[in-house]
N, C-alpha and C. Protein backbone atom coordinates (compact mmCIF):
# COMPACT_ATOMS: atom_id res chain seq x y z
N UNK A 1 98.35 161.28 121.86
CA UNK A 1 97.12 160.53 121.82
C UNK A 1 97.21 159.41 122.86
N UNK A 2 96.27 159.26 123.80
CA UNK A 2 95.77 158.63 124.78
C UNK A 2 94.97 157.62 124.63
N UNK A 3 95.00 156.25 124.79
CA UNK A 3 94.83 155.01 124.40
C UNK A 3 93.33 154.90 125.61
N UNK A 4 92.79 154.32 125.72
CA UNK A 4 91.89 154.30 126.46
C UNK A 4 91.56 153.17 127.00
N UNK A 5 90.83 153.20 127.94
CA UNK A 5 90.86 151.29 129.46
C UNK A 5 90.70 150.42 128.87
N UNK A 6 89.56 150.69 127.56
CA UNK A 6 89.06 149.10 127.24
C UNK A 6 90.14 148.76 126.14
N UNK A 7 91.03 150.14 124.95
CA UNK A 7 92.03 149.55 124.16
C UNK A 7 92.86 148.74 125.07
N UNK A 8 93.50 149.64 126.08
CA UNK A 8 94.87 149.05 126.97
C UNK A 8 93.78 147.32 127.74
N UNK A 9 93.23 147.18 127.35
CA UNK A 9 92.83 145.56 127.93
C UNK A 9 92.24 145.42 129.63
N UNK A 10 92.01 146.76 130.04
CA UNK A 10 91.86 146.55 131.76
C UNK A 10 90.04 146.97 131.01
N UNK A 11 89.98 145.88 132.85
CA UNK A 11 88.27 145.89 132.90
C UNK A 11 87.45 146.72 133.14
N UNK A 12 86.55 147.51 131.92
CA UNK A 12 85.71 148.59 132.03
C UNK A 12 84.41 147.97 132.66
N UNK A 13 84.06 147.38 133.34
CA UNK A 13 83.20 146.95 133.97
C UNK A 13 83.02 147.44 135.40
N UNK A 14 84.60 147.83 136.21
CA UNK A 14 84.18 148.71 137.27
C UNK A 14 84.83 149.41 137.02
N UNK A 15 83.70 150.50 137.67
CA UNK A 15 84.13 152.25 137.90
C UNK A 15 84.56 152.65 139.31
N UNK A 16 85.48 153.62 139.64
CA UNK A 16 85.95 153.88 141.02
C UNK A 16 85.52 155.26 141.17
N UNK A 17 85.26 155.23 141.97
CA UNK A 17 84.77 156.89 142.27
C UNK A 17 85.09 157.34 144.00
N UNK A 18 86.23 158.28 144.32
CA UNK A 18 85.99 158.42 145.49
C UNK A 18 86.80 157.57 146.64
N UNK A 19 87.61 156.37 146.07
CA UNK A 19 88.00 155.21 146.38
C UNK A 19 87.27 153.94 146.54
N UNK A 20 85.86 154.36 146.02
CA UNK A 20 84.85 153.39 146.03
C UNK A 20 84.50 152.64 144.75
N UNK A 21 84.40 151.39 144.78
CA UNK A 21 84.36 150.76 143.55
C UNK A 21 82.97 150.03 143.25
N UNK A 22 82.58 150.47 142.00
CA UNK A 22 80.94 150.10 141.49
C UNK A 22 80.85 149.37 140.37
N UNK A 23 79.95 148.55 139.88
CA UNK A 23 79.73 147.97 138.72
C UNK A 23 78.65 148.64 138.35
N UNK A 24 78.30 148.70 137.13
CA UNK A 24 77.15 149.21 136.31
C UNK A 24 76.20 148.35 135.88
N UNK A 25 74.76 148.07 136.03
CA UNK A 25 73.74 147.65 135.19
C UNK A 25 72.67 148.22 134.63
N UNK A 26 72.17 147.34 134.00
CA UNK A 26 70.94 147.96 133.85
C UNK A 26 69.55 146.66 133.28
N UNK A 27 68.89 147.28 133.50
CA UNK A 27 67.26 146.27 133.99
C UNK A 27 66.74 146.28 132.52
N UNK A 28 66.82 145.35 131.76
CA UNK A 28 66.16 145.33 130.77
C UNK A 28 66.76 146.31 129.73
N UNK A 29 65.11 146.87 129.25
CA UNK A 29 65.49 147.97 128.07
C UNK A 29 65.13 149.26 129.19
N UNK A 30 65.39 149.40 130.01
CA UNK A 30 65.56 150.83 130.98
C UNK A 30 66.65 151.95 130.18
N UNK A 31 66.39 152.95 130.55
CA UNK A 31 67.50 153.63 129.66
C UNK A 31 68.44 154.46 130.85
N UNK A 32 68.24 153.59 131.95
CA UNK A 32 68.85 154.43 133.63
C UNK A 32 69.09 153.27 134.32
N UNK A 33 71.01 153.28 134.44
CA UNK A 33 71.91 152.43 134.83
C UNK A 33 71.79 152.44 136.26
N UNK A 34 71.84 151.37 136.89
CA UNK A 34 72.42 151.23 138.10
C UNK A 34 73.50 150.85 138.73
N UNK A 35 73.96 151.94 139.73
CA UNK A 35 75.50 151.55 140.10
C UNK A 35 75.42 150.58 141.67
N UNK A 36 75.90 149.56 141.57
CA UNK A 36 75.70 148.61 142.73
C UNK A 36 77.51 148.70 143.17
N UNK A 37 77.54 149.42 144.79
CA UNK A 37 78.89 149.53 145.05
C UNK A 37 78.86 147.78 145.16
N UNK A 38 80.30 147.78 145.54
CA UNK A 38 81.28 146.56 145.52
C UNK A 38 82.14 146.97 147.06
N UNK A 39 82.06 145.49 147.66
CA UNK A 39 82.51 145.62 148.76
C UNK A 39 84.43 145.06 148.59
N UNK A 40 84.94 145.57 148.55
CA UNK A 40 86.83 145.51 147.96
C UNK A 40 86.89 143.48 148.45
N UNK A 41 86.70 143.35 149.55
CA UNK A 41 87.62 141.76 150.14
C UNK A 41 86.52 141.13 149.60
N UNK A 42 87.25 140.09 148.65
CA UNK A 42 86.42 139.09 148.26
C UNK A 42 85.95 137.69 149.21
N UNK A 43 84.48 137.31 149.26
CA UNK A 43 84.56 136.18 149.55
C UNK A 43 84.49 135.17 149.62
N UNK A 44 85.01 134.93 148.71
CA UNK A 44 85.82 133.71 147.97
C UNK A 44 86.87 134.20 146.42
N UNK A 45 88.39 133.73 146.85
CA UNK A 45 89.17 133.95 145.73
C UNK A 45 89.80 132.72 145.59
N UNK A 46 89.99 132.30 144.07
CA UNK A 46 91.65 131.25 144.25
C UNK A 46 92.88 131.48 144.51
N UNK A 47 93.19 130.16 144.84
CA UNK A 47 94.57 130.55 145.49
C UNK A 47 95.70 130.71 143.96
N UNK A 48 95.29 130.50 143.02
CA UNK A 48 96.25 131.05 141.82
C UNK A 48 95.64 131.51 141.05
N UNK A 49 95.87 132.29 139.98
CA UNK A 49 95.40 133.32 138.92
C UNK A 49 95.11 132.91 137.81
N UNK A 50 96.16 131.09 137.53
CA UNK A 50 97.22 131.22 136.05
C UNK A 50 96.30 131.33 135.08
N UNK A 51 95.40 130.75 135.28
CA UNK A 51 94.75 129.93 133.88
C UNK A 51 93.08 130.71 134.11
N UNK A 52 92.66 129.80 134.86
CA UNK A 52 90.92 130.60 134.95
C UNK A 52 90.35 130.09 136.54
N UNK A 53 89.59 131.13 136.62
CA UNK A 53 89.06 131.18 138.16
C UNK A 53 87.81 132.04 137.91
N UNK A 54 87.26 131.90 139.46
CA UNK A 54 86.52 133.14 139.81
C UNK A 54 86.71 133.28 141.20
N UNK A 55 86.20 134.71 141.35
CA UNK A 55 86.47 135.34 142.37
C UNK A 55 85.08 136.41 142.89
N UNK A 56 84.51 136.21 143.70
CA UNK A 56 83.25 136.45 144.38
C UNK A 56 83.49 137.77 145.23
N UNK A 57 82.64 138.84 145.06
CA UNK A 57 82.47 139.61 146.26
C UNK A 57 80.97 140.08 146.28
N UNK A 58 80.96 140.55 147.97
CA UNK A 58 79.29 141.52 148.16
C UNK A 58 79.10 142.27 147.95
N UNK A 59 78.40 143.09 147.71
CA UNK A 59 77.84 144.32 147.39
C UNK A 59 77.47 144.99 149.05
N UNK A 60 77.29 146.59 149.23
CA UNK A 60 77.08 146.79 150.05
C UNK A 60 75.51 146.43 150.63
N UNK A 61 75.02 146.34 150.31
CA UNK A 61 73.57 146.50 150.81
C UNK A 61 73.34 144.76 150.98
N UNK A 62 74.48 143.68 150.33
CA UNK A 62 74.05 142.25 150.55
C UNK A 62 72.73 141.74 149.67
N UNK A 63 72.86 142.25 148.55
CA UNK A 63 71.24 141.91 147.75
C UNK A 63 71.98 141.17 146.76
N UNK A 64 73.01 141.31 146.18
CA UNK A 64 73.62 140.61 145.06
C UNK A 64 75.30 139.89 145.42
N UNK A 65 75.86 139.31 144.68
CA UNK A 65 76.70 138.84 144.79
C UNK A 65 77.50 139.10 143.45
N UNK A 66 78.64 139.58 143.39
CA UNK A 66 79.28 139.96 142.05
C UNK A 66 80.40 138.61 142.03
N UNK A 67 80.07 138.48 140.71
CA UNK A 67 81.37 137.05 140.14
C UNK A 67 82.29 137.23 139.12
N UNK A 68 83.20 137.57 139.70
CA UNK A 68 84.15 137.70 138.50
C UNK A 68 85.19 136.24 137.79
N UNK A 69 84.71 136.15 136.18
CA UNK A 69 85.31 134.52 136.25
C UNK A 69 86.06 135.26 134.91
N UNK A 70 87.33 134.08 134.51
CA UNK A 70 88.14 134.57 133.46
C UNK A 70 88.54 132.77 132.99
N UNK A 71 89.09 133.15 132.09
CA UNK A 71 89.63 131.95 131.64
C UNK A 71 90.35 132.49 130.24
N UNK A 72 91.53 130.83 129.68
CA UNK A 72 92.27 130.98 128.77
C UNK A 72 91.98 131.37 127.47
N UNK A 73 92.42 132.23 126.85
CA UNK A 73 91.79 132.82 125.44
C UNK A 73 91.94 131.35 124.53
N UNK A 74 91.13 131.01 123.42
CA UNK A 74 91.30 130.32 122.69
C UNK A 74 92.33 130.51 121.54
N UNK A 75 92.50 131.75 121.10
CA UNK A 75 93.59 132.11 119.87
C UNK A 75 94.02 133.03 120.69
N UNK A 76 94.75 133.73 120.19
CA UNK A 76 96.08 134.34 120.71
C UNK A 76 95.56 135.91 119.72
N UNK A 77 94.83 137.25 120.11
CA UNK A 77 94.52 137.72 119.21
C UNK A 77 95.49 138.54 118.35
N UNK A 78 96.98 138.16 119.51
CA UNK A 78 98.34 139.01 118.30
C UNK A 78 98.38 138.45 116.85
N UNK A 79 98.04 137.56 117.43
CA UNK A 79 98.11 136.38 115.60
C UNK A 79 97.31 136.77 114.49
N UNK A 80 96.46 137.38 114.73
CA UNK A 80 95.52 138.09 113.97
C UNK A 80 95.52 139.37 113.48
N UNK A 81 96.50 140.01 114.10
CA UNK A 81 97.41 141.17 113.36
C UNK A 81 97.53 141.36 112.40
């Protein structure tokens, strides 16, 4: 049995297809997602990871701007085990 992206903790938010990497949306209550590629070099990253950041890239077509931000969990969810 095979654990899956979002159990194992990695971000199901992009999909790769091809070596190309996309995010998914969608417009409202539409029931037809849109895939907006992602341009790989961000521009703008921090220069450290530890704690919380964001990290900016373009999209191909230059209509949007994707932001990826993270920060420190408040509880620890092993503790809750």
């Amino acid at each position: 049995m095979f654990m899956s992206d979002e159990e194992l903790g990695l971000d199901t938010t992009i999909s790769r297809k091809d070596g190309l990497s996309f995010i998914t949306t969608r417009e409202g209550n539409e029931p037809v997602d849109n895939e907006i590629m992602i341009i790989p070099e961000p521009i703008y990253r921090p220069e450290t990871i530890v704690s919380q950041a964001n990290l900016y890239c373009r999209t191909k077509h230059d209509i949007f701007i994707i932001k990826f931000s993270w920060g420190q969990m408040q509880n620890d969810p092993k503790l809750d085990i």
